[in-house]
C-alpha atoms as a PDB file:
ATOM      1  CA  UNK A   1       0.000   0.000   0.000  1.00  0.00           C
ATOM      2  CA  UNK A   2       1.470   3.003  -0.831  1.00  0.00           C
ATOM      3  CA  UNK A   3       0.826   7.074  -2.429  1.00  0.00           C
ATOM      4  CA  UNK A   4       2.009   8.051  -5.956  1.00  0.00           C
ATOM      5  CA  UNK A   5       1.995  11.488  -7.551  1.00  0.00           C
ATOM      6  CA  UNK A   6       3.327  12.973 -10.579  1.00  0.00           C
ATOM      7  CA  UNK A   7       7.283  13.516 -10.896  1.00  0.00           C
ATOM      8  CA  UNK A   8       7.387  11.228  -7.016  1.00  0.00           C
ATOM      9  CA  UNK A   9       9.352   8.731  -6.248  1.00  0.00           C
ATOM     10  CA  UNK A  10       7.072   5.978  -5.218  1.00  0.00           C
ATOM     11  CA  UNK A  11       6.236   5.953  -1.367  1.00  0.00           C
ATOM     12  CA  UNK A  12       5.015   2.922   0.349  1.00  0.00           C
ATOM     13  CA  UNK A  13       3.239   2.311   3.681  1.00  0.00           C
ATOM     14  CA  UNK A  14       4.774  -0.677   5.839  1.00  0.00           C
ATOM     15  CA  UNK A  15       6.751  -3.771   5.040  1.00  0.00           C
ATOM     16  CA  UNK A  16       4.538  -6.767   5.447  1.00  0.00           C
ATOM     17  CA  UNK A  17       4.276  -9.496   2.343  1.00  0.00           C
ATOM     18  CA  UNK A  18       2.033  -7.233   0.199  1.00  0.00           C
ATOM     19  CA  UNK A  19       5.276  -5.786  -0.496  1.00  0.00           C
ATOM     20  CA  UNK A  20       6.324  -7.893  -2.855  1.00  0.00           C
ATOM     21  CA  UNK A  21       3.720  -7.613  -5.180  1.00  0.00           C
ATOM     22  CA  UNK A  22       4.494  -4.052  -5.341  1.00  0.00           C
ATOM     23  CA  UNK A  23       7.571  -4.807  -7.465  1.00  0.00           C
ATOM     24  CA  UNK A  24       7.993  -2.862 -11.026  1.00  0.00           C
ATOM     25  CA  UNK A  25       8.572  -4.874 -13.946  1.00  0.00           C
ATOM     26  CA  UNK A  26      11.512  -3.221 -15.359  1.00  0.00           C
ATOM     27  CA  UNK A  27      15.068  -3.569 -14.694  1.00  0.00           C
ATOM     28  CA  UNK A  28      16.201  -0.064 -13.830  1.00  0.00           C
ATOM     29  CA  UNK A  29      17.272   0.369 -10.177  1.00  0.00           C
ATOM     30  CA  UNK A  30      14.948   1.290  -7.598  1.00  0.00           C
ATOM     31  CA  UNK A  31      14.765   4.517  -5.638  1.00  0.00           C
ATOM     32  CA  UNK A  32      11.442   4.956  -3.246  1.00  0.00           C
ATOM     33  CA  UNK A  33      11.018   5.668   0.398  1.00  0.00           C
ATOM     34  CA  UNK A  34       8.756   3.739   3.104  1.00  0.00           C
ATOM     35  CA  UNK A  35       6.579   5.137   5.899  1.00  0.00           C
ATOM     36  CA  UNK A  36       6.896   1.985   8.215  1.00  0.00           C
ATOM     37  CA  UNK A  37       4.673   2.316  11.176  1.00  0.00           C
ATOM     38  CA  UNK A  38       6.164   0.043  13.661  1.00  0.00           C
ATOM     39  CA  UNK A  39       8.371  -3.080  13.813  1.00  0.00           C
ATOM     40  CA  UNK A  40       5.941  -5.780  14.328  1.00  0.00           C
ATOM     41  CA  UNK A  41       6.428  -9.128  12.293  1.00  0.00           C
ATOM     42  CA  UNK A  42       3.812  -8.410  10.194  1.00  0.00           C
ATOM     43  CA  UNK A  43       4.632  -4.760   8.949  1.00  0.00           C
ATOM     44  CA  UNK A  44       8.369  -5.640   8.097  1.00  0.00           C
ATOM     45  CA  UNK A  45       9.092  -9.226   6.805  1.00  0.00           C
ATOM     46  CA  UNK A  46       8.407  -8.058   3.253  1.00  0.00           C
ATOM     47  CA  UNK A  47      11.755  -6.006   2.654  1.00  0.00           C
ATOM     48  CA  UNK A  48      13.811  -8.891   1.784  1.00  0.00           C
ATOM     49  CA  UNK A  49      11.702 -10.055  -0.805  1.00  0.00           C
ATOM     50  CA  UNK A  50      11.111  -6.727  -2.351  1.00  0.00           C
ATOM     51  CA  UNK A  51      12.550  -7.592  -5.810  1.00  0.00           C
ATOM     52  CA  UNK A  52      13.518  -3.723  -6.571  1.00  0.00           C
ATOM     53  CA  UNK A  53      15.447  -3.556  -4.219  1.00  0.00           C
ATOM     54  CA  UNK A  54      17.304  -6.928  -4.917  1.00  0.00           C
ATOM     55  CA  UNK A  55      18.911  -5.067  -7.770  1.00  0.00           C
ATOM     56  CA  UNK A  56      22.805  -2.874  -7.691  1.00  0.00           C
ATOM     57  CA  UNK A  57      22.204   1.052  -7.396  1.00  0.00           C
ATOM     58  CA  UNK A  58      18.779   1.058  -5.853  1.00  0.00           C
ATOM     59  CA  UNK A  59      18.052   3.182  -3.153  1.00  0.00           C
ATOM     60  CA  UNK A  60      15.411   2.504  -0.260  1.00  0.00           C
ATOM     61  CA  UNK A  61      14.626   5.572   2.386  1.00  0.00           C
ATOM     62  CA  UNK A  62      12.728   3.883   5.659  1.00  0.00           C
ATOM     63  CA  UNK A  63      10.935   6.482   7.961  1.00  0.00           C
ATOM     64  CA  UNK A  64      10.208   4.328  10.853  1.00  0.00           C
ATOM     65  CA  UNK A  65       9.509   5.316  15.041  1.00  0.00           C
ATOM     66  CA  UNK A  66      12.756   5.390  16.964  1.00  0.00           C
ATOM     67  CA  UNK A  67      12.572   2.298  19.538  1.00  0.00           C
ATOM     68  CA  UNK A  68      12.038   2.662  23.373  1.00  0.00           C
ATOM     69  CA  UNK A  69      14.947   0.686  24.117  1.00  0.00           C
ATOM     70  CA  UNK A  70      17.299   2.811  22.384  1.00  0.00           C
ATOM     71  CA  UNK A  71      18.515   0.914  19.588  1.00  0.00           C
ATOM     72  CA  UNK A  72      18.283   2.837  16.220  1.00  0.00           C
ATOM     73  CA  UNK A  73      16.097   1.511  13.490  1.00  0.00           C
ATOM     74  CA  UNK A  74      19.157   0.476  11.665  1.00  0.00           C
ATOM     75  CA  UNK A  75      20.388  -1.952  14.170  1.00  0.00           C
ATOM     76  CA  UNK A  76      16.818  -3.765  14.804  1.00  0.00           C
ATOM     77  CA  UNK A  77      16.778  -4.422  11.175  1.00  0.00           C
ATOM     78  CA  UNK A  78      20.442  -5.297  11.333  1.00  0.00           C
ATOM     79  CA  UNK A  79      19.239  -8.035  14.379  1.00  0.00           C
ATOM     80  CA  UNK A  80      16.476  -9.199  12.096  1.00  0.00           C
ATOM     81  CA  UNK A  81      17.929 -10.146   8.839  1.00  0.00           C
ATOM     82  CA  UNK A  82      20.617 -12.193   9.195  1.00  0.00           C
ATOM     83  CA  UNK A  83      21.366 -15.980  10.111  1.00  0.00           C
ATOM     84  CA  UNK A  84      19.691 -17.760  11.891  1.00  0.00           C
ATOM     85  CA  UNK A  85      16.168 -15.862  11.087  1.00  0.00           C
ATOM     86  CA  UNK A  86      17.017 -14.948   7.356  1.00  0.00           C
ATOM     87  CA  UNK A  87      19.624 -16.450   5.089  1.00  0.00           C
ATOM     88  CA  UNK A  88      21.494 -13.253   4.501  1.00  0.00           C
ATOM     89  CA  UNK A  89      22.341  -9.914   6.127  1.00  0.00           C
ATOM     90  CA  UNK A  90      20.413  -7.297   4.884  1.00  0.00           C
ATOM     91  CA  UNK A  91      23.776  -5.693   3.945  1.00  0.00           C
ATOM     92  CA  UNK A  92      24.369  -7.981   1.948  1.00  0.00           C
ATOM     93  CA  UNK A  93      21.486  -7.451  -0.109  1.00  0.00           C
ATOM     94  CA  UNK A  94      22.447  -5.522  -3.415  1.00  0.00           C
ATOM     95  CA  UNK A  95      20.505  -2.771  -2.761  1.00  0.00           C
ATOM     96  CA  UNK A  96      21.340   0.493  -0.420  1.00  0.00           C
ATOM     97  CA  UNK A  97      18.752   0.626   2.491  1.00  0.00           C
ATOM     98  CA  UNK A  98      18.958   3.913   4.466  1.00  0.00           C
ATOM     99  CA  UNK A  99      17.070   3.984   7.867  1.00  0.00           C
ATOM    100  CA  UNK A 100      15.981   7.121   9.878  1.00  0.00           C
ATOM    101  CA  UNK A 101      14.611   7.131  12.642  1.00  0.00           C
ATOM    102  CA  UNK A 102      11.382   9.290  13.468  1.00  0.00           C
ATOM    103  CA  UNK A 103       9.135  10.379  16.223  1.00  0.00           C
ATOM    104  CA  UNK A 104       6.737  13.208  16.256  1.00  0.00           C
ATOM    105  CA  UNK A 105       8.069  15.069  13.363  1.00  0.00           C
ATOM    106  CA  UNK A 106       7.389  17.138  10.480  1.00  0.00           C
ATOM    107  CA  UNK A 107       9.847  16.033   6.923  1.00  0.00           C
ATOM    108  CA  UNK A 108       9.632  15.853   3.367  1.00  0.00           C
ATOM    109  CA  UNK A 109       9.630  12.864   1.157  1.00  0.00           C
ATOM    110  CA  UNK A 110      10.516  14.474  -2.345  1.00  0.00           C
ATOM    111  CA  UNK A 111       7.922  16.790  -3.210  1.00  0.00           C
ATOM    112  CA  UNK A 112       5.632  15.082   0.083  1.00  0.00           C
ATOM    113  CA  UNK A 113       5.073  16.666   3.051  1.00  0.00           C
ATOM    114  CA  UNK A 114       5.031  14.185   5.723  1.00  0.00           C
ATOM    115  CA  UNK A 115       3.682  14.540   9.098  1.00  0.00           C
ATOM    116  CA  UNK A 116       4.436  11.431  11.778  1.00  0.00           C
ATOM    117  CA  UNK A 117       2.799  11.250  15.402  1.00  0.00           C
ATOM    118  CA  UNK A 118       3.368   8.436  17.503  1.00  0.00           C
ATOM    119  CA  UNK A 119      -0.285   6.917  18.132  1.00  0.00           C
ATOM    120  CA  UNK A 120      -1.701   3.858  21.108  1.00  0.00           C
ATOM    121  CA  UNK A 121      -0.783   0.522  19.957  1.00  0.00           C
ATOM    122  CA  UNK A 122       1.706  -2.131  21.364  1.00  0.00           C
ATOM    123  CA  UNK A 123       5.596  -0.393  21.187  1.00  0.00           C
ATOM    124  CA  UNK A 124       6.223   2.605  19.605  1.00  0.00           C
ATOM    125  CA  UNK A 125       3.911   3.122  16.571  1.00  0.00           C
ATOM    126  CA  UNK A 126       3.459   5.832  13.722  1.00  0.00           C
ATOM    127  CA  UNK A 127       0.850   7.039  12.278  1.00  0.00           C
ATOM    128  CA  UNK A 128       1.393   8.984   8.996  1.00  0.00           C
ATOM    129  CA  UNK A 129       0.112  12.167   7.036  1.00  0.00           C
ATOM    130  CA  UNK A 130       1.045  12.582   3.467  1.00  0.00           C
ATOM    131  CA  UNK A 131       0.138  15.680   1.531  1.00  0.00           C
ATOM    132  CA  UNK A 132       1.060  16.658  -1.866  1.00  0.00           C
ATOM    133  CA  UNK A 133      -0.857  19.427  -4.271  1.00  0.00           C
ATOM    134  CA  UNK A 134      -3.434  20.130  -2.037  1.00  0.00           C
ATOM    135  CA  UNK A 135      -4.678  16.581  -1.319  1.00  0.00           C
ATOM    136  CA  UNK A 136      -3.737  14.034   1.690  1.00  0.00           C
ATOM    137  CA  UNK A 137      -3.881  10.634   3.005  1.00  0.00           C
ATOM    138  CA  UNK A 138      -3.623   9.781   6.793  1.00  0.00           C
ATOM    139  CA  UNK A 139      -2.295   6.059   7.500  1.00  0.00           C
ATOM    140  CA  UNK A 140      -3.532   4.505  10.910  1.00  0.00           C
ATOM    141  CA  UNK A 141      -2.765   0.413  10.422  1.00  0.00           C
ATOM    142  CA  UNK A 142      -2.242  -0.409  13.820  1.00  0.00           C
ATOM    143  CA  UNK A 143      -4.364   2.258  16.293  1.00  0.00           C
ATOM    144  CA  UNK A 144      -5.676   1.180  19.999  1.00  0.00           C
ATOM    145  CA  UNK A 145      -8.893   2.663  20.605  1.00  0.00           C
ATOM    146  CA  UNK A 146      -9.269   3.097  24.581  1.00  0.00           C
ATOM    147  CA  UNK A 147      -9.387   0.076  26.091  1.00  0.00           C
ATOM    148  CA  UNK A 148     -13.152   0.987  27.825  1.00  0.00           C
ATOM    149  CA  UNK A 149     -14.457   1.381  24.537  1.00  0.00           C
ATOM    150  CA  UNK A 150     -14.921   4.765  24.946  1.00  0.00           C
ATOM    151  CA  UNK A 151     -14.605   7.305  22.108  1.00  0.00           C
ATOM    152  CA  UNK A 152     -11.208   9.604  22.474  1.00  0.00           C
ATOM    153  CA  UNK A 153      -8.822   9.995  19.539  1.00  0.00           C
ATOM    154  CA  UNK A 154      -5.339  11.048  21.338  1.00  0.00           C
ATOM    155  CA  UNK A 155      -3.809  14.920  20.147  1.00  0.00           C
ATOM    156  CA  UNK A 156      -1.355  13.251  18.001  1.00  0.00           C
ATOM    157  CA  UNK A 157      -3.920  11.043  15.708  1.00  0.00           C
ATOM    158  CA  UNK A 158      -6.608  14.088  15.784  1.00  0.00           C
ATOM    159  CA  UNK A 159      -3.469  16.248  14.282  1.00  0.00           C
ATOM    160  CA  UNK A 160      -2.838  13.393  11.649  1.00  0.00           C
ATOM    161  CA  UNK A 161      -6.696  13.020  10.452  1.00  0.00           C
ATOM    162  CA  UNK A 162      -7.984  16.501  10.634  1.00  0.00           C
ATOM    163  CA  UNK A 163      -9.780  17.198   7.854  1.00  0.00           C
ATOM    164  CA  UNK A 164      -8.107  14.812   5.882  1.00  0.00           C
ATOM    165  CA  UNK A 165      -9.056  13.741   1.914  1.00  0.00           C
ATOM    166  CA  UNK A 166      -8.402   9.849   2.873  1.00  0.00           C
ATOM    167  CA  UNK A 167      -7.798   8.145   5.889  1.00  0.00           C
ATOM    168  CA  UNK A 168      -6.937   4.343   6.366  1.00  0.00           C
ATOM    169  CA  UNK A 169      -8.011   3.226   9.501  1.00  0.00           C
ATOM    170  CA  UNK A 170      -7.615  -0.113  11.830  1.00  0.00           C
ATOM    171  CA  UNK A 171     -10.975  -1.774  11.742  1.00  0.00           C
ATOM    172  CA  UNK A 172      -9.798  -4.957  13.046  1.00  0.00           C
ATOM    173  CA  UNK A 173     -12.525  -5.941  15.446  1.00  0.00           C
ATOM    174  CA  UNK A 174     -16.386  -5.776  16.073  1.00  0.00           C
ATOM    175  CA  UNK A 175     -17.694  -4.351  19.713  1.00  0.00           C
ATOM    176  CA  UNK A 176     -17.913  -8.044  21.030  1.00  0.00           C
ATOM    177  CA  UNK A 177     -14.434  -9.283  20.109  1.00  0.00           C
ATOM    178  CA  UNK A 178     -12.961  -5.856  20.798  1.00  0.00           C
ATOM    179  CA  UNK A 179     -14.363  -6.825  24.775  1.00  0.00           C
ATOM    180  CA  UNK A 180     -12.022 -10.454  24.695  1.00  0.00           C
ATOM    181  CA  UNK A 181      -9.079  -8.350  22.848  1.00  0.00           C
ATOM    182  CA  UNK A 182      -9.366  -4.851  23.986  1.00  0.00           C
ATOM    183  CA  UNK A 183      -5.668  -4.765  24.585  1.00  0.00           C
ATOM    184  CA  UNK A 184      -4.482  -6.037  21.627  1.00  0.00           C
ATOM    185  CA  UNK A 185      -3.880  -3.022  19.906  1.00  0.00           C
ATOM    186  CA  UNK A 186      -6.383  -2.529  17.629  1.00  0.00           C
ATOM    187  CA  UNK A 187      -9.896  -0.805  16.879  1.00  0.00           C
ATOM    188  CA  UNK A 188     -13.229  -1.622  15.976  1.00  0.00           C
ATOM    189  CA  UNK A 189     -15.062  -0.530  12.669  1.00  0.00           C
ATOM    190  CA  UNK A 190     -17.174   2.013  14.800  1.00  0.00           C
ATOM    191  CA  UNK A 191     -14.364   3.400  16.349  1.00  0.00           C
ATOM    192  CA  UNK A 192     -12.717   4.227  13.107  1.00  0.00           C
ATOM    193  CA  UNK A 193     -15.862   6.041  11.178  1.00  0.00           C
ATOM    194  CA  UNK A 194     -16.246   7.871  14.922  1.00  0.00           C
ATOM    195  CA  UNK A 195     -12.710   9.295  14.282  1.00  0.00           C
ATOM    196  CA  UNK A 196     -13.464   9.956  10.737  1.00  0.00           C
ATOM    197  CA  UNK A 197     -16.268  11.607  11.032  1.00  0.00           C
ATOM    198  CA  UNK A 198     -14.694  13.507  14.629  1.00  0.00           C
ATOM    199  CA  UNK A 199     -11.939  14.506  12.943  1.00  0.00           C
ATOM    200  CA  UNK A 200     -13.885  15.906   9.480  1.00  0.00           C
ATOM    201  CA  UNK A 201     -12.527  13.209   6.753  1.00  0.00           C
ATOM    202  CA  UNK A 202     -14.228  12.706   3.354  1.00  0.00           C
ATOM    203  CA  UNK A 203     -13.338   9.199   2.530  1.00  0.00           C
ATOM    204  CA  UNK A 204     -12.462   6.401   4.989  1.00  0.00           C
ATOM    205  CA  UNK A 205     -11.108   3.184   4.312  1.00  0.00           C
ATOM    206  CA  UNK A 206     -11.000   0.339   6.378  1.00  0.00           C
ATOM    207  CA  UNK A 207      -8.077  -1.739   6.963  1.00  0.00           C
ATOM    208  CA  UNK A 208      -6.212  -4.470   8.307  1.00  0.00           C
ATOM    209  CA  UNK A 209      -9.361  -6.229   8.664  1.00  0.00           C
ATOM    210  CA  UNK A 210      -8.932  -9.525  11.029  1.00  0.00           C
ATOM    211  CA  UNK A 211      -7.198 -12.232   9.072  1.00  0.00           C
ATOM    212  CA  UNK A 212      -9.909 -15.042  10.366  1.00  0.00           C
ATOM    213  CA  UNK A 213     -12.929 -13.318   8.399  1.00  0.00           C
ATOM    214  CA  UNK A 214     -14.275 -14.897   5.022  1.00  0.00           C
ATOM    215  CA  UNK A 215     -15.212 -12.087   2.088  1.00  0.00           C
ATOM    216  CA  UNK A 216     -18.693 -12.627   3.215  1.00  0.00           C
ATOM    217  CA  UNK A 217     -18.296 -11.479   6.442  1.00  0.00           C
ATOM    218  CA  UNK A 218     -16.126  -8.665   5.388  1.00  0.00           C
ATOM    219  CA  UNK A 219     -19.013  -7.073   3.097  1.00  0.00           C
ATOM    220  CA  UNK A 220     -22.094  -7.520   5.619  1.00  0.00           C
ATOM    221  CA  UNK A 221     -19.832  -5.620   8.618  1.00  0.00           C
ATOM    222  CA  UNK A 222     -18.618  -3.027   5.578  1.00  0.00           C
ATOM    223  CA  UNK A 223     -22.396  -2.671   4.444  1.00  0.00           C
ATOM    224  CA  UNK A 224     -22.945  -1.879   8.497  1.00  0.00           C
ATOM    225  CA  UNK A 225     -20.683   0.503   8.313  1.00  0.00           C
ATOM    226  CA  UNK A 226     -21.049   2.331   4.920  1.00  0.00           C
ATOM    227  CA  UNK A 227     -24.616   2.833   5.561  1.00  0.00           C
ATOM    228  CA  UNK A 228     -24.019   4.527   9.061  1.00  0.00           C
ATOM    229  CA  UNK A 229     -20.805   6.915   7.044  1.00  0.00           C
ATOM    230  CA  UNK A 230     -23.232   8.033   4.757  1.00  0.00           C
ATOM    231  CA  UNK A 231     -25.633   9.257   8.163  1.00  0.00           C
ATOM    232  CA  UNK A 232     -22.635  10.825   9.117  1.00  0.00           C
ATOM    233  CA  UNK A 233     -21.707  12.434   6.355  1.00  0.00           C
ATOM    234  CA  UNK A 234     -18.256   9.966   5.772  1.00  0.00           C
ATOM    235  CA  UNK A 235     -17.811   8.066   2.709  1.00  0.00           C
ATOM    236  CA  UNK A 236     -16.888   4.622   3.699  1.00  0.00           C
ATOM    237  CA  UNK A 237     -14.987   2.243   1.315  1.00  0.00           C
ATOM    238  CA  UNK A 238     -13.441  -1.005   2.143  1.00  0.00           C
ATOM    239  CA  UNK A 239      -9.792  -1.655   1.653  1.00  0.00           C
ATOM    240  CA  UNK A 240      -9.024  -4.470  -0.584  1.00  0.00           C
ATOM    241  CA  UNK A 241      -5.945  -5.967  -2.663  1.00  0.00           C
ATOM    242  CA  UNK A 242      -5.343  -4.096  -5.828  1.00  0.00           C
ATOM    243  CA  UNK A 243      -7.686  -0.923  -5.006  1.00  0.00           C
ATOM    244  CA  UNK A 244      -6.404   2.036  -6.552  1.00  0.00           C
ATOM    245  CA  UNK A 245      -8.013   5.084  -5.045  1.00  0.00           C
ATOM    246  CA  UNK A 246      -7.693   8.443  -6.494  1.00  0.00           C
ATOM    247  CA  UNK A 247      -8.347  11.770  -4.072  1.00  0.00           C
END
């Protein structure tokens, strides 16, 4: 999942194994960027199968939340990929892989301007604000909604989703699960269109939706949840493989 604009380099959101089917078909080295949101299994193990990168002269920028234990980004990557949990050292990849580590910061990505909060999940987590020509797109993958169910959105997410074109949300669980699993993280589908609609967004997307669900389920909780965006004045679309959205 990723942005693209005119003249951009291509920017991607998080590592995971969706990565790889991200690759471009030509030859020519690679140079993008990634906005990775935190350093769970599941957000990272895609880098080393990112075929672009595989190649000599490509370039890879990774914006990613500076740990709480102090090691750099660099180094937990460097701990990660390489014998006995990978074949090879990610230095040893052919590519160039330049990590920096980020907090609550303002930067630009190229002709982006990025905006990173640290939001509630498990470890230090990003959330992300990209704007370009007017337009932006808030990423939220991983976002714990208070763990009494309540509706509060902390200062740093409200900053990231104000008024915001797109926002990709967490809608991992229903009400009911979110009561076994309230402190795993995550957020329900109502929590996210609260914060959309809270926070003033046009068009919300919901995301890392909980890997046990068939497609079936998926559309009769989105069809819950679409209906009560357009009450609230939210359009609501679901987040799928190979959706191109255009804002």
């Amino acid at each position: 999942m990723g942005v693209s604009a005119p003249g951009e380099r291509p920017l991607v959101f998080d590592l995971g194994t969706g990565l790889r089917y991200c690759a471009h078909a030509d030859a020519a080295p690679f140079d993008g960027a990634c906005l990775l949101t935190h350093m769970h299994w599941d957000h990272i193990q895609g880098l080393p199968f990112f075929v672009p990168t595989l190649r000599h002269g490509s370039h890879f920028d990774i914006y990613a939340p500076r740990q709480e234990d102090g090691r750099s980004v660099a180094e937990v990557f460097d701990s990660i990929i390489r014998p006995p949990m990978f074949p090879v050292a990610l230095a040893d990849l052919p590519g160039t892989f330049r990590f920096h580590d980020t907090g609550d910061d303002d930067f630009s990505v190229g002709g982006y301007e990025v905006r990173s909060r640290l939001v509630p999940h498990i470890g230090n987590t990003l959330g992300y604000r990209v704007s370009h020509s007017g337009k932006s797109v808030v990423y939220l993958s991983d976002h714990q909604m208070p763990l009494d169910g309540s509706m509060f959105i902390t200062e740093g997410a409200r900053e990231l989703c104000e008024g915001a074109d797109l926002l990709i949300h967490d809608a991992q669980y229903t009400p009911h699960e979110f009561a076994e699993k309230a402190t795993w993280g995550h957020s329900t589908l109502e929590y996210a269109l609260w914060v959309a609609a809270e926070c003033k967004v046009k068009t919300l997307a919901l995301f890392h939706h909980d890997p046990g669900r068939c497609d079936d389920e998926l559309d009769r909780l989105f069809e819950q949840i679409r209906c009560e965006g357009e009450k609230r004045g939210v359009r609501v679309i679901a987040a799928s493989e190979g959706l191109v959205h255009f804002v």
